[in-house]
ModelCIF file with pLDDT and N, C-alpha, C, O atoms, coordinates in Angstrom:
data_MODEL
#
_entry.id   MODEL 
#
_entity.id                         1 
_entity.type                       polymer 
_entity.pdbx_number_of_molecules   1 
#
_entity_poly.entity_id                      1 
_entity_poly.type                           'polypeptide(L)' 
_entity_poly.nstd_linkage                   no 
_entity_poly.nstd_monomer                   no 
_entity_poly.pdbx_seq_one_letter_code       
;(UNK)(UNK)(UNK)(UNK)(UNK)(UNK)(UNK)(UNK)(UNK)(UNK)(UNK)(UNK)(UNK)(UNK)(UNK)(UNK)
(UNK)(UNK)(UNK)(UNK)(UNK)(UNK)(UNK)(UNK)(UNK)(UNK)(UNK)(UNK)(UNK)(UNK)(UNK)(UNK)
(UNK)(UNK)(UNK)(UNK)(UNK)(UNK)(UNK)(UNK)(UNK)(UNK)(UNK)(UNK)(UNK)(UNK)
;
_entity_poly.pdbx_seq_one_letter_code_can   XXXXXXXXXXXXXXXXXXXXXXXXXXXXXXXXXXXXXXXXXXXXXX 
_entity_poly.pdbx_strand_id                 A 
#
loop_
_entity_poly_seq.entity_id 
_entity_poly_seq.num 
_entity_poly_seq.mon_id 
_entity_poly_seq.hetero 
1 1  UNK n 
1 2  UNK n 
1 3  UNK n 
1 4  UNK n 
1 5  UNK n 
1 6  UNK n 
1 7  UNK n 
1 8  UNK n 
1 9  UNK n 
1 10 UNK n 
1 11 UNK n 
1 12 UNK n 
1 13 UNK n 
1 14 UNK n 
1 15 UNK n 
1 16 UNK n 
1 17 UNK n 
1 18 UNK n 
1 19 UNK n 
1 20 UNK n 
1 21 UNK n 
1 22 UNK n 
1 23 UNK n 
1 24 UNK n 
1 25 UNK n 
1 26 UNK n 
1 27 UNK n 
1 28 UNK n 
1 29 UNK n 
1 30 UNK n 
1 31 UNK n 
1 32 UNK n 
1 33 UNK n 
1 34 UNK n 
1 35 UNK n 
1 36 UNK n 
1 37 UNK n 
1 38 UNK n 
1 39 UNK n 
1 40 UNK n 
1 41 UNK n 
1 42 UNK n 
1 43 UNK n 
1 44 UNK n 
1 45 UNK n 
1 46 UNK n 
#
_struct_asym.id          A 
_struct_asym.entity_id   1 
#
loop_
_ma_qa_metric.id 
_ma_qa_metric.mode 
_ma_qa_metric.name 
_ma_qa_metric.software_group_id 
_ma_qa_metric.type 
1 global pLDDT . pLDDT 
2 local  pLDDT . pLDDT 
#
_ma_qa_metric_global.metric_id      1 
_ma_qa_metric_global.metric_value   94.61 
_ma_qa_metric_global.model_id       1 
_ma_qa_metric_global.ordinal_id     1 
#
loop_
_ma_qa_metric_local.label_asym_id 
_ma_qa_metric_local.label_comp_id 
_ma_qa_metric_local.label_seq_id 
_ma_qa_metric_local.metric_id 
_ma_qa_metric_local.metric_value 
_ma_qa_metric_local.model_id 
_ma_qa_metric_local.ordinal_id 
A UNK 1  2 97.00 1 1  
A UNK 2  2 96.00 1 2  
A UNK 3  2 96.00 1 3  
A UNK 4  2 96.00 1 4  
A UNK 5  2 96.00 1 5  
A UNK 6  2 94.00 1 6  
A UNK 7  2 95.00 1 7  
A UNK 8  2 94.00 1 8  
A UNK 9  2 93.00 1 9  
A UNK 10 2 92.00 1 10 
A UNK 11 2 92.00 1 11 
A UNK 12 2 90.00 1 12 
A UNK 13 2 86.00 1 13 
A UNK 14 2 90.00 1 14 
A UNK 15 2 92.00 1 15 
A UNK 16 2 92.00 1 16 
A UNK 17 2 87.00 1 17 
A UNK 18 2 88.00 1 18 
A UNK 19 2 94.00 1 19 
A UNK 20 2 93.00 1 20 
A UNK 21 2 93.00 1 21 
A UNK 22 2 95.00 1 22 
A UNK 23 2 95.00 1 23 
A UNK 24 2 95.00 1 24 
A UNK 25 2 96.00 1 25 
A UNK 26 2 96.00 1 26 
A UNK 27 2 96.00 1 27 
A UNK 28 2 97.00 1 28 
A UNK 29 2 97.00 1 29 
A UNK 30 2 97.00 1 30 
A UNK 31 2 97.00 1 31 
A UNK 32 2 97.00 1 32 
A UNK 33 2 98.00 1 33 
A UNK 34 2 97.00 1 34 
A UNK 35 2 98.00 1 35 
A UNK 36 2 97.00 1 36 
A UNK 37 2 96.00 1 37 
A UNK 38 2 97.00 1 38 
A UNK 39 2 96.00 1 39 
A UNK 40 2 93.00 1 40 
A UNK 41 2 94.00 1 41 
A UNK 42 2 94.00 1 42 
A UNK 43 2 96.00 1 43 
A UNK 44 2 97.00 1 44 
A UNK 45 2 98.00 1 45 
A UNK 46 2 97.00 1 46 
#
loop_
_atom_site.group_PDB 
_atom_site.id 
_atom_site.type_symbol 
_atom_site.label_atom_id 
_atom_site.label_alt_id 
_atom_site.label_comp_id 
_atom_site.label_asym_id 
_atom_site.label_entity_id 
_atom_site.label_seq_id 
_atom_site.pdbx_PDB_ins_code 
_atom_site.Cartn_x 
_atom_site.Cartn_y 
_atom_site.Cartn_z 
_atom_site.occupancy 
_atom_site.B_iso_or_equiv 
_atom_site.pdbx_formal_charge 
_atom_site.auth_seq_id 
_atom_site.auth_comp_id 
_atom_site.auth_asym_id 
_atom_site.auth_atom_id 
_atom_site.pdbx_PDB_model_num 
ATOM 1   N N  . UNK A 1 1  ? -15.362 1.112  13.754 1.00 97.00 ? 1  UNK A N  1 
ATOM 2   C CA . UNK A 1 1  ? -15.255 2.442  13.152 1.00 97.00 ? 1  UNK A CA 1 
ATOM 3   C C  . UNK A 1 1  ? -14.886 2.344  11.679 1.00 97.00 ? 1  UNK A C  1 
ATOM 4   O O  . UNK A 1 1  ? -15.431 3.044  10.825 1.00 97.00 ? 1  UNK A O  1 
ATOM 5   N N  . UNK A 1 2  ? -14.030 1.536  11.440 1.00 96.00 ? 2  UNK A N  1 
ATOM 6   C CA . UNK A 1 2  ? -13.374 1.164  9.811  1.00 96.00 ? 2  UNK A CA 1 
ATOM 7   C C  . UNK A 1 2  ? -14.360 0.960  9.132  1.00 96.00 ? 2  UNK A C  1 
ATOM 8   O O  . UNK A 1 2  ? -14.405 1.744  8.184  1.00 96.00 ? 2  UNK A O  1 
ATOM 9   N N  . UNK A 1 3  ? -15.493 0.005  9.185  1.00 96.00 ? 3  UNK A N  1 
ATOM 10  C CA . UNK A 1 3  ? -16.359 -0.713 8.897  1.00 96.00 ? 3  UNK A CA 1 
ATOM 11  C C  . UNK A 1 3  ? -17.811 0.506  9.069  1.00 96.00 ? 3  UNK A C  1 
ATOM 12  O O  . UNK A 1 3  ? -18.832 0.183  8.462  1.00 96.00 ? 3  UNK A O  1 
ATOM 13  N N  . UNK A 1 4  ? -17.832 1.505  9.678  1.00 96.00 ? 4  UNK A N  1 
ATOM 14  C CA . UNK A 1 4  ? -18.244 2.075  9.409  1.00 96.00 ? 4  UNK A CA 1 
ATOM 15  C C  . UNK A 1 4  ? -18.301 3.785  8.478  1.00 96.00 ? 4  UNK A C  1 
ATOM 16  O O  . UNK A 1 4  ? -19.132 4.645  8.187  1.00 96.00 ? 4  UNK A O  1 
ATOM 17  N N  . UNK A 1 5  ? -16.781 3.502  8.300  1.00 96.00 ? 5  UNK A N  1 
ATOM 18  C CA . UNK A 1 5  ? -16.259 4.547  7.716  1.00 96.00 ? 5  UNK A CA 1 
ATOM 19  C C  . UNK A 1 5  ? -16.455 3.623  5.802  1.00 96.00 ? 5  UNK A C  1 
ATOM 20  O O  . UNK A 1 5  ? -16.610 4.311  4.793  1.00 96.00 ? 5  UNK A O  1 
ATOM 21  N N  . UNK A 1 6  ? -16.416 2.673  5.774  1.00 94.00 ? 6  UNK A N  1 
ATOM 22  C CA . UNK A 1 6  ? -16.761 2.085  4.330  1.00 94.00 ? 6  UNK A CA 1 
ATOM 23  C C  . UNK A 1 6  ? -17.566 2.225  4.251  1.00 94.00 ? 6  UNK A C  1 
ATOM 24  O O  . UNK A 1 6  ? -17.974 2.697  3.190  1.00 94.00 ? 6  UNK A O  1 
ATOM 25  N N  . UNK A 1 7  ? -18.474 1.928  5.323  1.00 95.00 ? 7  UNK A N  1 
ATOM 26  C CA . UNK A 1 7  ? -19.950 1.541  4.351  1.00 95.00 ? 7  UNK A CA 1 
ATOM 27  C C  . UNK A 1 7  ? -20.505 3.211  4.432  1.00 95.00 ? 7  UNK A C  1 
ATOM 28  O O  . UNK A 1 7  ? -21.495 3.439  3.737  1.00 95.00 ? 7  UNK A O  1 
ATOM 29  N N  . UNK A 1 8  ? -20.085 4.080  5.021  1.00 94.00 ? 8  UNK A N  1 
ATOM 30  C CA . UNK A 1 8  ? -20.455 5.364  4.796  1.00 94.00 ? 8  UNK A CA 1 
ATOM 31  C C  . UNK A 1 8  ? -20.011 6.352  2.914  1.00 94.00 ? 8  UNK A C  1 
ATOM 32  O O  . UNK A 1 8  ? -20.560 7.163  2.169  1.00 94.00 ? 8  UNK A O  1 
ATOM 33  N N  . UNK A 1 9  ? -18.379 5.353  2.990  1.00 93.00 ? 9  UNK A N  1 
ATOM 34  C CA . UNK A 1 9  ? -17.625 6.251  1.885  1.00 93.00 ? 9  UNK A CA 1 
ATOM 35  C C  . UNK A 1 9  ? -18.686 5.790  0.844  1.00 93.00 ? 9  UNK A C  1 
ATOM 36  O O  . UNK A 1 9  ? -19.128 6.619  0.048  1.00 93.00 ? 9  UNK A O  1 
ATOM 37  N N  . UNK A 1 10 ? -19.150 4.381  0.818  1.00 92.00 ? 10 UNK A N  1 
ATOM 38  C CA . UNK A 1 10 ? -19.703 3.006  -0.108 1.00 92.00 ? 10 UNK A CA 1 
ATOM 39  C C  . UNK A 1 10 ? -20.918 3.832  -0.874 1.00 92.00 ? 10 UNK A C  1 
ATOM 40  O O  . UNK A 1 10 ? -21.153 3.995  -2.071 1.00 92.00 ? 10 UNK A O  1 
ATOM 41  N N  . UNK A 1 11 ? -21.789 4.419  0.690  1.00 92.00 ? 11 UNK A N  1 
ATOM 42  C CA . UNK A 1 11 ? -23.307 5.206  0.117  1.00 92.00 ? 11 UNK A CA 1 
ATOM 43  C C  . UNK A 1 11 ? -23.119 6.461  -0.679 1.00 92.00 ? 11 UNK A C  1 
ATOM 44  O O  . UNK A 1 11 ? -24.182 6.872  -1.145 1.00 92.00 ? 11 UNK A O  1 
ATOM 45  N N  . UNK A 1 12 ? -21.958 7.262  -0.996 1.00 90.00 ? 12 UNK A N  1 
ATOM 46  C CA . UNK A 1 12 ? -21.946 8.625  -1.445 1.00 90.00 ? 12 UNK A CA 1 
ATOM 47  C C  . UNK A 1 12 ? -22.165 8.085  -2.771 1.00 90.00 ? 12 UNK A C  1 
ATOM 48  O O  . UNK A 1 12 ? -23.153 8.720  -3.138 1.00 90.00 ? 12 UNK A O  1 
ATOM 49  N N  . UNK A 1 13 ? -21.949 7.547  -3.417 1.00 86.00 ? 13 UNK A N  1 
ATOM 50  C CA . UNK A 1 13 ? -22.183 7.503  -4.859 1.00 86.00 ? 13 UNK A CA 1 
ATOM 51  C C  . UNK A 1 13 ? -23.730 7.181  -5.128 1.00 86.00 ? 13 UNK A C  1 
ATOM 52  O O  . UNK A 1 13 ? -24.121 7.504  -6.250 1.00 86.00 ? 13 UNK A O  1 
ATOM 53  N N  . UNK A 1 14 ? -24.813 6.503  -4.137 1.00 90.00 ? 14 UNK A N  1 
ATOM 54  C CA . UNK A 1 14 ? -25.823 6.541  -4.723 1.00 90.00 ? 14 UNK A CA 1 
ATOM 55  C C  . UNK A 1 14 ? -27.154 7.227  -3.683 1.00 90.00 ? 14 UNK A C  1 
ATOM 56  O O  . UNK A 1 14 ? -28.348 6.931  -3.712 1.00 90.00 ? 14 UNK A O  1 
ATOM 57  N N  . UNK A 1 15 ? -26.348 8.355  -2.686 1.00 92.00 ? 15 UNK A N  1 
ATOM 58  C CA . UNK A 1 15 ? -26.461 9.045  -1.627 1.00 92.00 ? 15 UNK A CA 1 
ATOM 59  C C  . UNK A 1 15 ? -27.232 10.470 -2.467 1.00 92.00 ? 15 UNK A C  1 
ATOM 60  O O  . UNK A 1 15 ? -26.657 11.111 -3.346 1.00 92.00 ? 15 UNK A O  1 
ATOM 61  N N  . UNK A 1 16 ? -28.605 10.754 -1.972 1.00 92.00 ? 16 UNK A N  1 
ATOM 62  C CA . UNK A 1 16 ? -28.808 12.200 -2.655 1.00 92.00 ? 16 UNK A CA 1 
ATOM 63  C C  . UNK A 1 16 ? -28.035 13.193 -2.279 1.00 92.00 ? 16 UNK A C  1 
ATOM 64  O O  . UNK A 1 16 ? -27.653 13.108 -1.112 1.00 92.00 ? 16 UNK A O  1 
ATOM 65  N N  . UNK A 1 17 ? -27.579 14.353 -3.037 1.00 87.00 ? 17 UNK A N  1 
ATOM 66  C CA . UNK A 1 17 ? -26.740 15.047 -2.953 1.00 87.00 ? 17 UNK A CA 1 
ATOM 67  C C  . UNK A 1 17 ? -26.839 16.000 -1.845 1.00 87.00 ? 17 UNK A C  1 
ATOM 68  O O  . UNK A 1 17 ? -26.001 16.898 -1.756 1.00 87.00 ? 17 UNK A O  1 
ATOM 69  N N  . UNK A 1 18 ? -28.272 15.828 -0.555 1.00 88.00 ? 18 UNK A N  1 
ATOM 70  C CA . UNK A 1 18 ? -28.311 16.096 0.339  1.00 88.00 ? 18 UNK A CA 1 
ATOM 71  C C  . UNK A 1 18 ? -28.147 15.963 1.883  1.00 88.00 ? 18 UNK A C  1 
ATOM 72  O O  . UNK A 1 18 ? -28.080 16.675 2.885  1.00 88.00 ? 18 UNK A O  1 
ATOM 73  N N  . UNK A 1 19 ? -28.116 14.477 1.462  1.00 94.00 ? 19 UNK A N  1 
ATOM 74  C CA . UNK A 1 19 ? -27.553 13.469 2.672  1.00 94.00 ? 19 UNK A CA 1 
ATOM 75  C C  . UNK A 1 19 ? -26.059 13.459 2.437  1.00 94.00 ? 19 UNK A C  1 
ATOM 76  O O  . UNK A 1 19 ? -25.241 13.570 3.349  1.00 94.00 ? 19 UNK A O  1 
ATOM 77  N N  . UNK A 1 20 ? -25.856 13.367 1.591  1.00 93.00 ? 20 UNK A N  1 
ATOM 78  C CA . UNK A 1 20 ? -24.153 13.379 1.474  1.00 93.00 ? 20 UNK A CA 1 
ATOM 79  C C  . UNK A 1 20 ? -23.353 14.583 2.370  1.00 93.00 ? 20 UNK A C  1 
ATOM 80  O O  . UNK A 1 20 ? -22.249 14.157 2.710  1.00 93.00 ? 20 UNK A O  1 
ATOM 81  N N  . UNK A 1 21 ? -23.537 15.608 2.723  1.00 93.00 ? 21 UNK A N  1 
ATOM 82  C CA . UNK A 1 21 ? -23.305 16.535 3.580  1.00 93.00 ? 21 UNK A CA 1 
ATOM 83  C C  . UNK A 1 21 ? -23.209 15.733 4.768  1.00 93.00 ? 21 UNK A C  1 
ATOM 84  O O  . UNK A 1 21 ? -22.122 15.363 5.209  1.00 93.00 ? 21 UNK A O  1 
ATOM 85  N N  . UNK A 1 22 ? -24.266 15.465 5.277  1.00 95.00 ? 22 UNK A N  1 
ATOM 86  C CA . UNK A 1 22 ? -24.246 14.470 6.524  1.00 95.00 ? 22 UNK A CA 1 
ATOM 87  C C  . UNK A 1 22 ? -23.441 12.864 6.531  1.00 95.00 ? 22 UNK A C  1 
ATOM 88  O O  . UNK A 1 22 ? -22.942 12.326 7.519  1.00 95.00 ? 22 UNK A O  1 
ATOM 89  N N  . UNK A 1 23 ? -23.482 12.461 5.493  1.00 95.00 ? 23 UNK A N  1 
ATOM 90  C CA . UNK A 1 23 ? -22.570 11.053 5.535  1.00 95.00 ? 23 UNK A CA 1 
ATOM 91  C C  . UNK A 1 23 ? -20.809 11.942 5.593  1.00 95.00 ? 23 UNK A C  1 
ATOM 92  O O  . UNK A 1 23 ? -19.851 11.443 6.185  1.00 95.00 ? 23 UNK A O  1 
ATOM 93  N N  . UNK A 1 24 ? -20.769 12.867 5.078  1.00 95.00 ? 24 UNK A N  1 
ATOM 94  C CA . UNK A 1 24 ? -18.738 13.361 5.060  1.00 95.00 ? 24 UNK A CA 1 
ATOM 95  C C  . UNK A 1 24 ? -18.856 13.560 6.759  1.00 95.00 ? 24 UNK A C  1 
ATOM 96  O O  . UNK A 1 24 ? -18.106 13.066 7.601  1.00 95.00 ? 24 UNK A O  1 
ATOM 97  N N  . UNK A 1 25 ? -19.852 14.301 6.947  1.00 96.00 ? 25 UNK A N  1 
ATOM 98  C CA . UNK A 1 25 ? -19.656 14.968 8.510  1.00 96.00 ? 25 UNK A CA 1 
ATOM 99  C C  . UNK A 1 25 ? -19.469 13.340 9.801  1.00 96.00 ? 25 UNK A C  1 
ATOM 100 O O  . UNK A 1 25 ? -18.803 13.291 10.835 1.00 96.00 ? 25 UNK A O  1 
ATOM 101 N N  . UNK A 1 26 ? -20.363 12.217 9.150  1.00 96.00 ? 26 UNK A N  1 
ATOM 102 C CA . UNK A 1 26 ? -19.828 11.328 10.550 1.00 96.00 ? 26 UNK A CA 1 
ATOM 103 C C  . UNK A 1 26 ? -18.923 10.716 9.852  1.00 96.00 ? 26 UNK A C  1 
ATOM 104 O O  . UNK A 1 26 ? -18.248 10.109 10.683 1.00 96.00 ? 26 UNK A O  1 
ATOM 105 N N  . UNK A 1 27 ? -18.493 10.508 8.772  1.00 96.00 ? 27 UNK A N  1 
ATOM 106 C CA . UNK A 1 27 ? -17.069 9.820  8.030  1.00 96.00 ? 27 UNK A CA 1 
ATOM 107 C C  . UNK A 1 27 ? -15.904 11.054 9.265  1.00 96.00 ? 27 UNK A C  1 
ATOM 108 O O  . UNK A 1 27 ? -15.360 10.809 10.342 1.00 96.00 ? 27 UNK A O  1 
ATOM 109 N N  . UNK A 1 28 ? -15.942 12.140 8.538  1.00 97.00 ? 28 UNK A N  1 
ATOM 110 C CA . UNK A 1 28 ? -14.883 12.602 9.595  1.00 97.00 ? 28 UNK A CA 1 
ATOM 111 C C  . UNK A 1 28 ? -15.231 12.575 11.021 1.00 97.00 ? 28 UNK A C  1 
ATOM 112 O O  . UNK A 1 28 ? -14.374 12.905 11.841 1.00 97.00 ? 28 UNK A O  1 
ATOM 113 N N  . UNK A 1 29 ? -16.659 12.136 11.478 1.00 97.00 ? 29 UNK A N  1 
ATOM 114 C CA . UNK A 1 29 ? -16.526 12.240 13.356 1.00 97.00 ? 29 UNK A CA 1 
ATOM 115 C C  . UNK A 1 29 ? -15.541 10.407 13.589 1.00 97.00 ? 29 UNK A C  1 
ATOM 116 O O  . UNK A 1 29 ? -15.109 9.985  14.661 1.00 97.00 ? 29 UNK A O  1 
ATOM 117 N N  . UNK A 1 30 ? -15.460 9.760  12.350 1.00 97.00 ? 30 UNK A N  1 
ATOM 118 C CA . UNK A 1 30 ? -15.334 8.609  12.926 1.00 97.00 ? 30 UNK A CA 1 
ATOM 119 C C  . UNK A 1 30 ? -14.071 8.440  12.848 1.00 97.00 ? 30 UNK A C  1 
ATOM 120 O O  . UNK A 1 30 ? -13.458 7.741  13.655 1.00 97.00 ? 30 UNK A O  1 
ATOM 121 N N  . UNK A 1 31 ? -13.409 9.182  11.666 1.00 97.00 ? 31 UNK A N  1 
ATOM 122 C CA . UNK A 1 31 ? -12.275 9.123  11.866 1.00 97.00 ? 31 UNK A CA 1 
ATOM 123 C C  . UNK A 1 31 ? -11.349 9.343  12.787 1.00 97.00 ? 31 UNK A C  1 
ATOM 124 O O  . UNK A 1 31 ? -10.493 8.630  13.310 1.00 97.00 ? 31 UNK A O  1 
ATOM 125 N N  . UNK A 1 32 ? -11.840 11.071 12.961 1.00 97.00 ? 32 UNK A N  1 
ATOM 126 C CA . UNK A 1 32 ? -11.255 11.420 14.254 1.00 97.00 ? 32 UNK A CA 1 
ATOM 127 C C  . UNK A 1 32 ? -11.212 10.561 15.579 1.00 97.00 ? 32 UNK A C  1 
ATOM 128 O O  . UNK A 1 32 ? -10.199 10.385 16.254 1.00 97.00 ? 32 UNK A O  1 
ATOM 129 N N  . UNK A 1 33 ? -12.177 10.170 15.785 1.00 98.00 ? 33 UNK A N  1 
ATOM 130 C CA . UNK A 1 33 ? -12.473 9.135  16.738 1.00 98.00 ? 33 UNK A CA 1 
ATOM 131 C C  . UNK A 1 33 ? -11.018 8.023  16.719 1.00 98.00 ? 33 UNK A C  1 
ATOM 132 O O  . UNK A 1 33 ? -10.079 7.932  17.511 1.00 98.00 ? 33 UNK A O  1 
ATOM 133 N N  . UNK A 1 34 ? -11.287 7.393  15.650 1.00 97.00 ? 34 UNK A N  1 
ATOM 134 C CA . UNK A 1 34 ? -10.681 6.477  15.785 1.00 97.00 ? 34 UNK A CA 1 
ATOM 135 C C  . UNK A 1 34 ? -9.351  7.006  15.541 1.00 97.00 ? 34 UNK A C  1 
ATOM 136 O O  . UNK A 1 34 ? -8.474  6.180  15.794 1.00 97.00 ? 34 UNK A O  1 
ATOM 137 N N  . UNK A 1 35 ? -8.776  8.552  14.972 1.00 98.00 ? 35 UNK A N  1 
ATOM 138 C CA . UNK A 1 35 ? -7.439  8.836  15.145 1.00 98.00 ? 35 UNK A CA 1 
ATOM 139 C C  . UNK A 1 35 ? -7.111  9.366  16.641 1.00 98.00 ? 35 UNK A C  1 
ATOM 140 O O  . UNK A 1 35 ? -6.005  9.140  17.132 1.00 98.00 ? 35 UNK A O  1 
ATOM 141 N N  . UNK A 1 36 ? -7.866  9.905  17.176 1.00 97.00 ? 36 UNK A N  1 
ATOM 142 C CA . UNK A 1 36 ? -7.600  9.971  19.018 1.00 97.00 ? 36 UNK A CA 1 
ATOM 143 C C  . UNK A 1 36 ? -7.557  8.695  19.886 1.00 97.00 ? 36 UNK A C  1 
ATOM 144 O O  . UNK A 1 36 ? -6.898  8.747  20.924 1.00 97.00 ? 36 UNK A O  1 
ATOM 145 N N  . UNK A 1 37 ? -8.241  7.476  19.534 1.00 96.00 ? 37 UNK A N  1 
ATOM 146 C CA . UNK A 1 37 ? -7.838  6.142  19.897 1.00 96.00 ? 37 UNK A CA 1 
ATOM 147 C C  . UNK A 1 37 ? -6.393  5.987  19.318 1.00 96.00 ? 37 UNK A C  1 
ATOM 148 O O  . UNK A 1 37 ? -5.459  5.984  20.120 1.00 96.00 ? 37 UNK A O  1 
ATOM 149 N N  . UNK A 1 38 ? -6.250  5.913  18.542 1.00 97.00 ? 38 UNK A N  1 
ATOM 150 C CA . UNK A 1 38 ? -4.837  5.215  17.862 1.00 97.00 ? 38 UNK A CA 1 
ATOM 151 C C  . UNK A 1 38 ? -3.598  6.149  19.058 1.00 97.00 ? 38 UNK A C  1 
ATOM 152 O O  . UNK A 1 38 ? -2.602  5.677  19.606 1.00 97.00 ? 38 UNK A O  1 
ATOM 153 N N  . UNK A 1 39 ? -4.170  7.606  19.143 1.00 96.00 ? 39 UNK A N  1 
ATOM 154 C CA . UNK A 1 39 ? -3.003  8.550  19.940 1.00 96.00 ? 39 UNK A CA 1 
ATOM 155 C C  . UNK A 1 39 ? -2.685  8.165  21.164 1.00 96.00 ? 39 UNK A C  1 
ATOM 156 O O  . UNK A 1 39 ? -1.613  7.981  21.739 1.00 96.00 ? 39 UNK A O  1 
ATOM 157 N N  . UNK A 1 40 ? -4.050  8.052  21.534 1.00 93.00 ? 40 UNK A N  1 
ATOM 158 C CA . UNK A 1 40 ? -4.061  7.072  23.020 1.00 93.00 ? 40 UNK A CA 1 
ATOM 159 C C  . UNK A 1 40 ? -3.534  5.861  23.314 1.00 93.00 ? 40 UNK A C  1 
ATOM 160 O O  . UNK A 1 40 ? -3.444  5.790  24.540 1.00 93.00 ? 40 UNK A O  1 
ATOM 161 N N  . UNK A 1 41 ? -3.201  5.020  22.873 1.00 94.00 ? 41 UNK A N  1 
ATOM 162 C CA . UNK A 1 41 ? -3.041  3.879  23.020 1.00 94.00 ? 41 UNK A CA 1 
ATOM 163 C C  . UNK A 1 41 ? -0.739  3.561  21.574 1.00 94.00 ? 41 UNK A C  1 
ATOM 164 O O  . UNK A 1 41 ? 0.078   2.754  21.130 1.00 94.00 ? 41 UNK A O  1 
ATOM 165 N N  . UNK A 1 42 ? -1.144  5.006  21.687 1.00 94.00 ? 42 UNK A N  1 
ATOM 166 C CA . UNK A 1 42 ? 0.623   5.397  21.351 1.00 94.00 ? 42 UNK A CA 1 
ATOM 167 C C  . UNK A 1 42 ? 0.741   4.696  19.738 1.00 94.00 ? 42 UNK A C  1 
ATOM 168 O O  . UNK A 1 42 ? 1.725   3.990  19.520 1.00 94.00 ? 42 UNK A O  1 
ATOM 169 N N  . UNK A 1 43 ? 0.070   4.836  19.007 1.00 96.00 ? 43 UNK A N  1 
ATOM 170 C CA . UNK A 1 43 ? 0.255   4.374  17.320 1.00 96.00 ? 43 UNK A CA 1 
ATOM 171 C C  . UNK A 1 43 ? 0.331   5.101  16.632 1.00 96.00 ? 43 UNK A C  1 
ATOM 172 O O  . UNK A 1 43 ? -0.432  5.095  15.665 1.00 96.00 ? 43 UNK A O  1 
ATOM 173 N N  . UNK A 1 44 ? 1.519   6.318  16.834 1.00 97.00 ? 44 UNK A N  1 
ATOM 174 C CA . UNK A 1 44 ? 1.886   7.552  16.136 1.00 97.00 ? 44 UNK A CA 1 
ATOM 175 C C  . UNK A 1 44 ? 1.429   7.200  14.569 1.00 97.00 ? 44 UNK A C  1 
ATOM 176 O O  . UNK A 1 44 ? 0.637   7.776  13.823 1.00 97.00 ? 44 UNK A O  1 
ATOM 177 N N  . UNK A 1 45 ? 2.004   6.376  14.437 1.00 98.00 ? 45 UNK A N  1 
ATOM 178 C CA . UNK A 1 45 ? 2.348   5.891  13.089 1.00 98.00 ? 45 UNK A CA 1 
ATOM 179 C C  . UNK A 1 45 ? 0.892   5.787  12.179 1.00 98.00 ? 45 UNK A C  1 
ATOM 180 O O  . UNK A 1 45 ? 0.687   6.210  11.041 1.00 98.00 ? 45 UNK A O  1 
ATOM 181 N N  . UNK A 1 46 ? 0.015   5.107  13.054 1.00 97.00 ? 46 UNK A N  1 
ATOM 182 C CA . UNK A 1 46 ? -1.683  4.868  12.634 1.00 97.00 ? 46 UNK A CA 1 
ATOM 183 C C  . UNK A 1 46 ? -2.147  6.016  12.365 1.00 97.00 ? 46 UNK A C  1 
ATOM 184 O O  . UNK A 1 46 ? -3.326  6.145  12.036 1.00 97.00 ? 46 UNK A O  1 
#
């Protein structure tokens, strides 16, 4: 998920300013993702 949350942040700078809508939207599905793993598995802190 990390690794895909870089190489997503990585493309916005040379991302047309129309795809970029869609690269924020799975940057935040992945995050979330991976912040409901961290809850699960008790890594308040993460």
């Amino acid at each position: 998920l990390v690794d895909t949350v870089e190489r997503a942040l990585l493309s916005l700078s040379t991302a047309a300013v129309g795809e970029r809508k869609a690269i924020l939207e799975a940057v935040l599905r992945e995050l979330h993702t991976l912040k409901g793993n961290a809850g699960m598995m008790g890594l308040s802190e993460l």
